[in-house]
C-alpha atoms as a PDB file:
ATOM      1  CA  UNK A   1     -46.929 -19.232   2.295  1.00  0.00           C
ATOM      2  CA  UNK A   2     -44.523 -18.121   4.838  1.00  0.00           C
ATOM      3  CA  UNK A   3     -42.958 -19.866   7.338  1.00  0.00           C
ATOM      4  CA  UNK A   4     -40.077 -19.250  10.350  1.00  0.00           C
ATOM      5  CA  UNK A   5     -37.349 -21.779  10.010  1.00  0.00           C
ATOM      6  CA  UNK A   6     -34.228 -20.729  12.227  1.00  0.00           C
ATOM      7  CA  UNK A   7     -36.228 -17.468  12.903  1.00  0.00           C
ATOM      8  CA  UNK A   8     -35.596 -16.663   8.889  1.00  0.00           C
ATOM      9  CA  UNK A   9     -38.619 -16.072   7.347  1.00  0.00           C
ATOM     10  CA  UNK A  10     -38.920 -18.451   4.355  1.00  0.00           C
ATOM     11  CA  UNK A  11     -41.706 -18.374   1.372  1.00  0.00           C
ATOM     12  CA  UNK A  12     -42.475 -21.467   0.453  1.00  0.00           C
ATOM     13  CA  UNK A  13     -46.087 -23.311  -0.986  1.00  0.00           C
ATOM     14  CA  UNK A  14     -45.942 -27.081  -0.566  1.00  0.00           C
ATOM     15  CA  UNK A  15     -46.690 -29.473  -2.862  1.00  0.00           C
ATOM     16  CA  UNK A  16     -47.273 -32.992  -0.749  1.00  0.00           C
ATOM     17  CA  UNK A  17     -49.003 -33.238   2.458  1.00  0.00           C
ATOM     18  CA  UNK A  18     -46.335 -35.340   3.909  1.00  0.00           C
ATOM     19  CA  UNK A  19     -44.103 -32.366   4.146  1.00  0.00           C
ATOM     20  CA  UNK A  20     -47.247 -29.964   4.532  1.00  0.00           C
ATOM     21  CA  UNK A  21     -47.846 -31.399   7.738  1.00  0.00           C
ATOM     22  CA  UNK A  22     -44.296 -30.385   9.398  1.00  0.00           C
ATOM     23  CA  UNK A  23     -44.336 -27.413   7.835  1.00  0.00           C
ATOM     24  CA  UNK A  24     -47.281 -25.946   9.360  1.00  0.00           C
ATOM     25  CA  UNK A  25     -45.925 -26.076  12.588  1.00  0.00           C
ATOM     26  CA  UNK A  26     -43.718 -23.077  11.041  1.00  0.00           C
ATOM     27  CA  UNK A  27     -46.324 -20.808   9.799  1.00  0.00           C
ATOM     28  CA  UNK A  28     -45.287 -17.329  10.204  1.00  0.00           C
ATOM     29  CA  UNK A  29     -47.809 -14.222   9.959  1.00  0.00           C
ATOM     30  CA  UNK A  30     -45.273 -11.669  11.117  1.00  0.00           C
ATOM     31  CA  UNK A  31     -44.653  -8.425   9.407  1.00  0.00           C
ATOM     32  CA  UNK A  32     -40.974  -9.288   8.869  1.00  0.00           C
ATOM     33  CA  UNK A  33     -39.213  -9.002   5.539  1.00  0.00           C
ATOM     34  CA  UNK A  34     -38.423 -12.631   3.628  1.00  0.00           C
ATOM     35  CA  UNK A  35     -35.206 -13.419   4.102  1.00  0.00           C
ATOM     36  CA  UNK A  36     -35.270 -16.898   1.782  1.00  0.00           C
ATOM     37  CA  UNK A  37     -37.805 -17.250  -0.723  1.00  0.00           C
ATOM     38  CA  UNK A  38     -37.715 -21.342  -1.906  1.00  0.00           C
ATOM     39  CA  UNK A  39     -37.874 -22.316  -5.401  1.00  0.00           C
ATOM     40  CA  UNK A  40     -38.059 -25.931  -5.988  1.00  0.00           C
ATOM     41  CA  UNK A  41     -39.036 -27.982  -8.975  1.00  0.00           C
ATOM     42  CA  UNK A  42     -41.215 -30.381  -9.347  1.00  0.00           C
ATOM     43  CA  UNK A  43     -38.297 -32.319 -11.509  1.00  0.00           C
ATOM     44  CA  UNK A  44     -35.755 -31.287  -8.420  1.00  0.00           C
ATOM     45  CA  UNK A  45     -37.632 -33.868  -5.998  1.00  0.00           C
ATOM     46  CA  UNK A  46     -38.462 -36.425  -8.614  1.00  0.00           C
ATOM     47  CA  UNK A  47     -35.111 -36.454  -8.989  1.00  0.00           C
ATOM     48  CA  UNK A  48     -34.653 -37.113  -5.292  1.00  0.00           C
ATOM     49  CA  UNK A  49     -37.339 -39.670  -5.199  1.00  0.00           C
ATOM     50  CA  UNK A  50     -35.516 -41.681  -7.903  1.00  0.00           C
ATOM     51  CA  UNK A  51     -32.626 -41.868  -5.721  1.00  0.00           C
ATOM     52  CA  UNK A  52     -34.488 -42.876  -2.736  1.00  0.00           C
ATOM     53  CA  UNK A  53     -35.174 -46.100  -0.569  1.00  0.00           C
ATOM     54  CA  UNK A  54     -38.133 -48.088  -1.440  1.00  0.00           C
ATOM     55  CA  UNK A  55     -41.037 -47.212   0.574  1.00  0.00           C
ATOM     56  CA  UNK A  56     -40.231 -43.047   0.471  1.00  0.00           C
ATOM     57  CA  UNK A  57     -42.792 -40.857  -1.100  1.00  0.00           C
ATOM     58  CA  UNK A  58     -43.056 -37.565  -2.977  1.00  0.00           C
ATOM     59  CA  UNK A  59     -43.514 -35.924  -0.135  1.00  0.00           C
ATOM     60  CA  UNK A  60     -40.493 -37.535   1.967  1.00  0.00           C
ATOM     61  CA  UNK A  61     -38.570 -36.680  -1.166  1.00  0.00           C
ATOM     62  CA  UNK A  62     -39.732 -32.813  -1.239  1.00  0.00           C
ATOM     63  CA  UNK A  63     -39.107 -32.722   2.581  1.00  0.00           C
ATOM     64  CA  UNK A  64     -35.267 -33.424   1.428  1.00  0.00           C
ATOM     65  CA  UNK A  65     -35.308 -31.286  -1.624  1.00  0.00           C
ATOM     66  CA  UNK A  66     -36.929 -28.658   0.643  1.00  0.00           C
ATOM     67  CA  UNK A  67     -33.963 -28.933   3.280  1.00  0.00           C
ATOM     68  CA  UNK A  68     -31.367 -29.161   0.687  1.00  0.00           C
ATOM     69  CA  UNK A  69     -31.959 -25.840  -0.973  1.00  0.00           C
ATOM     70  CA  UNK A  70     -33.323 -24.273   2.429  1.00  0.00           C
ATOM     71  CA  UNK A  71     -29.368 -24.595   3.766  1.00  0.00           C
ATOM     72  CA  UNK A  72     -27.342 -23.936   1.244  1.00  0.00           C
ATOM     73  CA  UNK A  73     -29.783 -20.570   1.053  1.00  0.00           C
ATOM     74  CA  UNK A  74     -29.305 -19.736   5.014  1.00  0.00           C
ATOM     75  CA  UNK A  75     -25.455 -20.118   4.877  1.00  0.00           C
ATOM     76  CA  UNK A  76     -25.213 -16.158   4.090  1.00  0.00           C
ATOM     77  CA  UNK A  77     -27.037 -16.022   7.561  1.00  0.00           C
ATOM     78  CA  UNK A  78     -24.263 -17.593   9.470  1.00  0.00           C
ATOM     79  CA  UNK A  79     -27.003 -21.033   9.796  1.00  0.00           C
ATOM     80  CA  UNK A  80     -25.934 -24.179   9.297  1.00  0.00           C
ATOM     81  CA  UNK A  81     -27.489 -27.359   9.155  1.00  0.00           C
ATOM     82  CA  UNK A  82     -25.615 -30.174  11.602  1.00  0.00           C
ATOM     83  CA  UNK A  83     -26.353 -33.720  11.033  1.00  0.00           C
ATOM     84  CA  UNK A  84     -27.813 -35.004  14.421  1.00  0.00           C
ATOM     85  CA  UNK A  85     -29.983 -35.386  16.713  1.00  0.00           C
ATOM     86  CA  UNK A  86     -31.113 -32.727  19.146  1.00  0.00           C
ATOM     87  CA  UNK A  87     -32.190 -32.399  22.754  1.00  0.00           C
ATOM     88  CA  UNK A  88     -32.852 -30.072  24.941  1.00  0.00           C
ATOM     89  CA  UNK A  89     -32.000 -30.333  28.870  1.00  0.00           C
ATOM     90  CA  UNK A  90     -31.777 -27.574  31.384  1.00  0.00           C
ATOM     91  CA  UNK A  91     -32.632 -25.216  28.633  1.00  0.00           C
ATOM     92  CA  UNK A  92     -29.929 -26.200  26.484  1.00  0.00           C
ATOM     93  CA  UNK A  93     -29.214 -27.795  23.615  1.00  0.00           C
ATOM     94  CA  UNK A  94     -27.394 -30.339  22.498  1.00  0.00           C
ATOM     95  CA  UNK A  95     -26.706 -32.202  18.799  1.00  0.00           C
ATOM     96  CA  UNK A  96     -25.467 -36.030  18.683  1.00  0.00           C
ATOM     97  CA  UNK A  97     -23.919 -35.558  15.084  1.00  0.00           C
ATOM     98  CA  UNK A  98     -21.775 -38.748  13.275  1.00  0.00           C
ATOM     99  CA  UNK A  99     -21.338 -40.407  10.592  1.00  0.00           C
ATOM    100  CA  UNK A 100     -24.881 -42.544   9.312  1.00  0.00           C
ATOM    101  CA  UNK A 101     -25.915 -45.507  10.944  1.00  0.00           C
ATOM    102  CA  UNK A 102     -23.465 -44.457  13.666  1.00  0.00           C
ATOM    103  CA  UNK A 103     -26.667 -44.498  16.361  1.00  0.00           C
ATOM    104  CA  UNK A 104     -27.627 -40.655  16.673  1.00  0.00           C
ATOM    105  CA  UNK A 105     -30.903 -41.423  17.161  1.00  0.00           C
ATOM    106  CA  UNK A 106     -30.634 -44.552  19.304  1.00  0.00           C
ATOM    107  CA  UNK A 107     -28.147 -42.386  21.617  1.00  0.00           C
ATOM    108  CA  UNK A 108     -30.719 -39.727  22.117  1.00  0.00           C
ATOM    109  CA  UNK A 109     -33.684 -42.123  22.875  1.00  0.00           C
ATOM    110  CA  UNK A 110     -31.232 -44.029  25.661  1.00  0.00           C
ATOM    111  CA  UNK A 111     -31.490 -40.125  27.401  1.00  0.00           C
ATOM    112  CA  UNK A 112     -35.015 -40.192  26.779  1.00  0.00           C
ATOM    113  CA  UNK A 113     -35.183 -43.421  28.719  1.00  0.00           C
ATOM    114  CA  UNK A 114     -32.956 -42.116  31.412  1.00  0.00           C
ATOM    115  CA  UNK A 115     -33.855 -38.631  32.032  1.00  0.00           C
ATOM    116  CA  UNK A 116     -37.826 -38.831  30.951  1.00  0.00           C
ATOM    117  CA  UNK A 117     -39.979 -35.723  30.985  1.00  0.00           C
ATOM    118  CA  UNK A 118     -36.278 -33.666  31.438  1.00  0.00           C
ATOM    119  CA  UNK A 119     -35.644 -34.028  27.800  1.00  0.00           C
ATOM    120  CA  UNK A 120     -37.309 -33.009  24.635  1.00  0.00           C
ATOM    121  CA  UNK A 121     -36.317 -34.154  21.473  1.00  0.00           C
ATOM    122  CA  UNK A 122     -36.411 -30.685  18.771  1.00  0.00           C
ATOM    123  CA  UNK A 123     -35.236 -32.441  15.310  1.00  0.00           C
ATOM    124  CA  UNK A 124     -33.794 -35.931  15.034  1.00  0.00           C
ATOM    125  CA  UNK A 125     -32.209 -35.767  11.749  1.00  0.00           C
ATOM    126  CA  UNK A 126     -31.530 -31.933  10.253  1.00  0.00           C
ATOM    127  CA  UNK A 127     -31.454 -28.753  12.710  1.00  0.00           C
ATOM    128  CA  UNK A 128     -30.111 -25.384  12.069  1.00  0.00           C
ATOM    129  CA  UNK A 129     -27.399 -23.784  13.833  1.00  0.00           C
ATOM    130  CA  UNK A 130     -27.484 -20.070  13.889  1.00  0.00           C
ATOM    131  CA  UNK A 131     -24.107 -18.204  15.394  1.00  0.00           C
ATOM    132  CA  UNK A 132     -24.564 -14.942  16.944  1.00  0.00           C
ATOM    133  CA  UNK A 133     -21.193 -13.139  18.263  1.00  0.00           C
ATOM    134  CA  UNK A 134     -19.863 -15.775  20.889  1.00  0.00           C
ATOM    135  CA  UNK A 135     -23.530 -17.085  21.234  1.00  0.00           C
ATOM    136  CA  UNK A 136     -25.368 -19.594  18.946  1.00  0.00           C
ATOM    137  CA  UNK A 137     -29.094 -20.720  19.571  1.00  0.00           C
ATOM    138  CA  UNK A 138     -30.149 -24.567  17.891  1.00  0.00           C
ATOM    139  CA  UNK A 139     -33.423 -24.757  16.083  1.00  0.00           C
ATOM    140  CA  UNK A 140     -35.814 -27.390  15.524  1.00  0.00           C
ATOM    141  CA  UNK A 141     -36.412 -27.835  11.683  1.00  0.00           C
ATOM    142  CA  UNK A 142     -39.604 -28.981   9.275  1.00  0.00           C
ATOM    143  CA  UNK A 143     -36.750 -31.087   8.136  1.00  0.00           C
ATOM    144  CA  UNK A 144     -37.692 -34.354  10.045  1.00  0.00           C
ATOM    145  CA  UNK A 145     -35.585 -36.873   8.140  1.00  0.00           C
ATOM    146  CA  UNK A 146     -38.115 -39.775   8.068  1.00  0.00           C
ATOM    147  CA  UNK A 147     -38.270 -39.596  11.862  1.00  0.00           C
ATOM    148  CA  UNK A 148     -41.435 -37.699  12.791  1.00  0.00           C
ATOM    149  CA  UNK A 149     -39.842 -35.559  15.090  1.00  0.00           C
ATOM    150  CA  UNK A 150     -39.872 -31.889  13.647  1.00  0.00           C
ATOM    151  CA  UNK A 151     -40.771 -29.406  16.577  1.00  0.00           C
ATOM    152  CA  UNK A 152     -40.735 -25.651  16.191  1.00  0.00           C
ATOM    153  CA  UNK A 153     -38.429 -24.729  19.074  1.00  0.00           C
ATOM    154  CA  UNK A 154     -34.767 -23.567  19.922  1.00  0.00           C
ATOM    155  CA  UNK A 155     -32.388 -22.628  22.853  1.00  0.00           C
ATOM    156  CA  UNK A 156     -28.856 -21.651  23.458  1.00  0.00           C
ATOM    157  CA  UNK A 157     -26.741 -24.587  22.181  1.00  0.00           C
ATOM    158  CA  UNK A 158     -24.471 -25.805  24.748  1.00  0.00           C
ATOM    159  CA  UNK A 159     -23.185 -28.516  23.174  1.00  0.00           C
ATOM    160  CA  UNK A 160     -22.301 -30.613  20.025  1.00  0.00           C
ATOM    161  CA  UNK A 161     -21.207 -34.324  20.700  1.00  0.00           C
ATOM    162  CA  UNK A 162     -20.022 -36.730  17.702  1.00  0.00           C
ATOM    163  CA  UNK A 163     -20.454 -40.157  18.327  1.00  0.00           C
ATOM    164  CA  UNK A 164     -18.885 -43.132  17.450  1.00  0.00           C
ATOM    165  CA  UNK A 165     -19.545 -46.603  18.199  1.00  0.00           C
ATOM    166  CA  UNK A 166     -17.185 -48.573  21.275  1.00  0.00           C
ATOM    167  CA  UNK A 167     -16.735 -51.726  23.588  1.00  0.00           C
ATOM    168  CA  UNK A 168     -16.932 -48.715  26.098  1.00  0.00           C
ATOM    169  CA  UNK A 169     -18.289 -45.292  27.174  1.00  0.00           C
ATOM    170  CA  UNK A 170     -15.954 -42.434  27.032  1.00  0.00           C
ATOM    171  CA  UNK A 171     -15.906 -38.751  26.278  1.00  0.00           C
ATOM    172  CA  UNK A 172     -13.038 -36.667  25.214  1.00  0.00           C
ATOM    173  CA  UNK A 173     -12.427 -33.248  23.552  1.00  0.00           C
ATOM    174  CA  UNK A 174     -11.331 -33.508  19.915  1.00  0.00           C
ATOM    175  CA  UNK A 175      -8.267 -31.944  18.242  1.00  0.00           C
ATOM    176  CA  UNK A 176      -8.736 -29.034  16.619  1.00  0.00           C
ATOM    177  CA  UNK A 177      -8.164 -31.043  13.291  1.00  0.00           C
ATOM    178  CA  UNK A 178     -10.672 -34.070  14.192  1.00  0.00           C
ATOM    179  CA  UNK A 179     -13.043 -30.737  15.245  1.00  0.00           C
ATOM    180  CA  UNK A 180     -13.120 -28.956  11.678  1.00  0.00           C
ATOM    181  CA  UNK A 181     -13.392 -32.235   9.499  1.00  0.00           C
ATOM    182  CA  UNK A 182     -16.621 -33.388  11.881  1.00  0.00           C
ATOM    183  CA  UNK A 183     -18.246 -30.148  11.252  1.00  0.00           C
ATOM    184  CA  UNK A 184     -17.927 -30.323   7.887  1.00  0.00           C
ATOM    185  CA  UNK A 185     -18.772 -33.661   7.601  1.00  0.00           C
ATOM    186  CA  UNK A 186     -22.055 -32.674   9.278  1.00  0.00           C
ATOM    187  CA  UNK A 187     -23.612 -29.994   6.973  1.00  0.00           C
ATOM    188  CA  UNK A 188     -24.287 -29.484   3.410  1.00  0.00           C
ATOM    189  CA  UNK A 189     -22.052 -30.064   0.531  1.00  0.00           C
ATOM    190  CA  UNK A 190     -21.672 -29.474  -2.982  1.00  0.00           C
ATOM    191  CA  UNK A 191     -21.484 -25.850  -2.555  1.00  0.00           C
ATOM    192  CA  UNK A 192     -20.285 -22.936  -5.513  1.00  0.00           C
ATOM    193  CA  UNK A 193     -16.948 -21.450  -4.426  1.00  0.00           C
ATOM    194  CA  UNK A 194     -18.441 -18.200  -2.691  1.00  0.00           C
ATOM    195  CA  UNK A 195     -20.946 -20.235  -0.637  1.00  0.00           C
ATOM    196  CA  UNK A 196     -17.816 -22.656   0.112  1.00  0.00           C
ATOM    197  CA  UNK A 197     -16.245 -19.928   2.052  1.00  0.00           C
ATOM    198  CA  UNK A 198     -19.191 -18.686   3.844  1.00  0.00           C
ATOM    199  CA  UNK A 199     -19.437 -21.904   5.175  1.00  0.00           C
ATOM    200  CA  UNK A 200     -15.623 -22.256   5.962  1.00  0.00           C
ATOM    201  CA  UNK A 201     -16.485 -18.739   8.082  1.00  0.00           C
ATOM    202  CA  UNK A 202     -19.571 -20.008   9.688  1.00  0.00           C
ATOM    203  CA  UNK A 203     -17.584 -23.207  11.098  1.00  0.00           C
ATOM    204  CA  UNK A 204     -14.693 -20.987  12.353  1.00  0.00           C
ATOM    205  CA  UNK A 205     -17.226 -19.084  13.882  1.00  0.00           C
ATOM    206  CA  UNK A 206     -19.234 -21.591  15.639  1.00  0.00           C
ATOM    207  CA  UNK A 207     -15.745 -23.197  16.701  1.00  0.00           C
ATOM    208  CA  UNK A 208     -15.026 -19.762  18.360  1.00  0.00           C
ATOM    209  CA  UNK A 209     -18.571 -19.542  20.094  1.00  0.00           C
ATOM    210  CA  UNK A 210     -19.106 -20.611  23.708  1.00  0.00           C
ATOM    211  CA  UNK A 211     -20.710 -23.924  22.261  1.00  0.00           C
ATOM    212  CA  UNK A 212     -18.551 -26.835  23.406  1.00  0.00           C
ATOM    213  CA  UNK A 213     -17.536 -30.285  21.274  1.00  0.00           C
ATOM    214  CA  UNK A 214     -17.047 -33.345  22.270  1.00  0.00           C
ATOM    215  CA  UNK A 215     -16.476 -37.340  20.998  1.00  0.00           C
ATOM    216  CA  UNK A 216     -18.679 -39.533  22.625  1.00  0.00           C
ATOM    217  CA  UNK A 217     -17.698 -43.291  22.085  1.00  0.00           C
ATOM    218  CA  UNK A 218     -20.458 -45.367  23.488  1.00  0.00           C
ATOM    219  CA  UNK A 219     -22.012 -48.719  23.112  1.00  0.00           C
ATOM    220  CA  UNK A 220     -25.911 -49.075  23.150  1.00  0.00           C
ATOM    221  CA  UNK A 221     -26.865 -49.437  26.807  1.00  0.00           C
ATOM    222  CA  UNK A 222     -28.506 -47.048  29.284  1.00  0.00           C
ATOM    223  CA  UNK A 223     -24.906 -46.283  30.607  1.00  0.00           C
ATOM    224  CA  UNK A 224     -23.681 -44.302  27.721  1.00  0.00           C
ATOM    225  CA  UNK A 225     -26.421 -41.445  28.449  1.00  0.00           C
ATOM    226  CA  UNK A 226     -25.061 -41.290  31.949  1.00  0.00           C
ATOM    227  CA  UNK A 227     -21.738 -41.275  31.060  1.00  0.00           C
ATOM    228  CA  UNK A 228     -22.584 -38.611  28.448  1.00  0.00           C
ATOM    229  CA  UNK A 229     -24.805 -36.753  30.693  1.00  0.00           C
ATOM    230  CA  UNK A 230     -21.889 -36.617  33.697  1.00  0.00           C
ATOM    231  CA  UNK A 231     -19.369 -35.201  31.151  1.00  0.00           C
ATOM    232  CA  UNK A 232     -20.613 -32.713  29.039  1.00  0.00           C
ATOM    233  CA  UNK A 233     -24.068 -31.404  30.858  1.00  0.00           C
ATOM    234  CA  UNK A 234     -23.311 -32.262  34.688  1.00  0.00           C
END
């Protein structure tokens, strides 16, 4: 089967209709040339499964296998996977990354709540990052992370915000130090040495796009969307 994930086309055949069923929403009967073709084994995600949290299945656990080797593969096309949560507003996008447990999701629901119908939620756990020149576009991903949300969409990506938990809401630009280490925090490790620079050149070149960064401290109430929103969309 072929799909379009971060407008690369990608052969794949699914095993488990957990992951079949996010998937589809990617199906791609283009003409275009494969750029990925996915090999995964059957021992890869029963490895993954083993390491999981009780109540995952096979198909949870090929979803992450999936992702894992989809990544690493798209590097050579200047994609990268961020580690957030993704909304678009205005016809932009922008990723809540930090660190787990930090509250991605449970920032991007308090816009939900605020802004309504404004907002749509692309990927809540893995999307793609593509840089083009001084441009890069965000992608919704079959990678859904356990969260159901998996939507086969992109737009220009304005912004990427990493949170971290406060008494108070704030926003400030990062150094260019505390800028590098979050976006490398935020993608795929355990890379061979040649894909290890790629990467290094794909974060340099997303740093150098017309995407902005910020650090969002925020506690859990309604608030820290506003104070968000006012800062970095407004």
């Amino acid at each position: 089967m072929r799909y379009l994930i971060a407008d690369l086309v990608t052969e794949y055949t699914p095993r488990y209709d957990y992951f079949n069923l996010f998937i589809e929403k990617f199906k791609y009967n283009g003409k275009r040339s494969t750029n990925i073709n996915l090999s995964v084994s059957q021992d890869y995600i029963d490895d993954v499964y083993k390491r999981m949290n009780e109540g995952k299945n096979f198909g949870y656990a090929e979803s992450f296998a999936v992702g894992n080797i989809f990544f690493k593969s798209a590097i050579r096309f200047k994609t990268m996977m961020i580690h957030s949560s993704a909304l678009v507003i205005n016809d932009g996008a922008y990723l809540f990354a930090g660190k787990s447990g930090v509250g991605k999701s449970t920032h991007t629901q308090l816009w939900k709540r605020a802004f309504g119908d404004k907002i749509s939620i692309i990927n809540d756990d893995k999307p793609a990052v593509r840089v083009f020149g001084k441009d890069s576009v965000a992608y919704g991903t079959p990678f859904d992370g356990g969260s159901g949300i998996a939507e086969n969409t992109s737009a220009p990506l304005k912004a990427i915000v990493f949170i971290e938990r406060g008494e108070f809401n704030s926003v400030r630009i990062p150094t260019s130090d505390e800028l590098i280490n979050c976006l490398y925090s935020s993608t795929v490790h355990m890379l061979n040495a040649s894909s290890a620079k790629l990467m290094l050149d794909n974060i340099d070149a997303l740093v150098n796009s017309n995407a902005k960064f910020y650090i969002l401290t925020c506690n859990t109430d309604i608030s820290a969307a506003y104070t968000a929103y006012n800062a970095i969309v407004k």
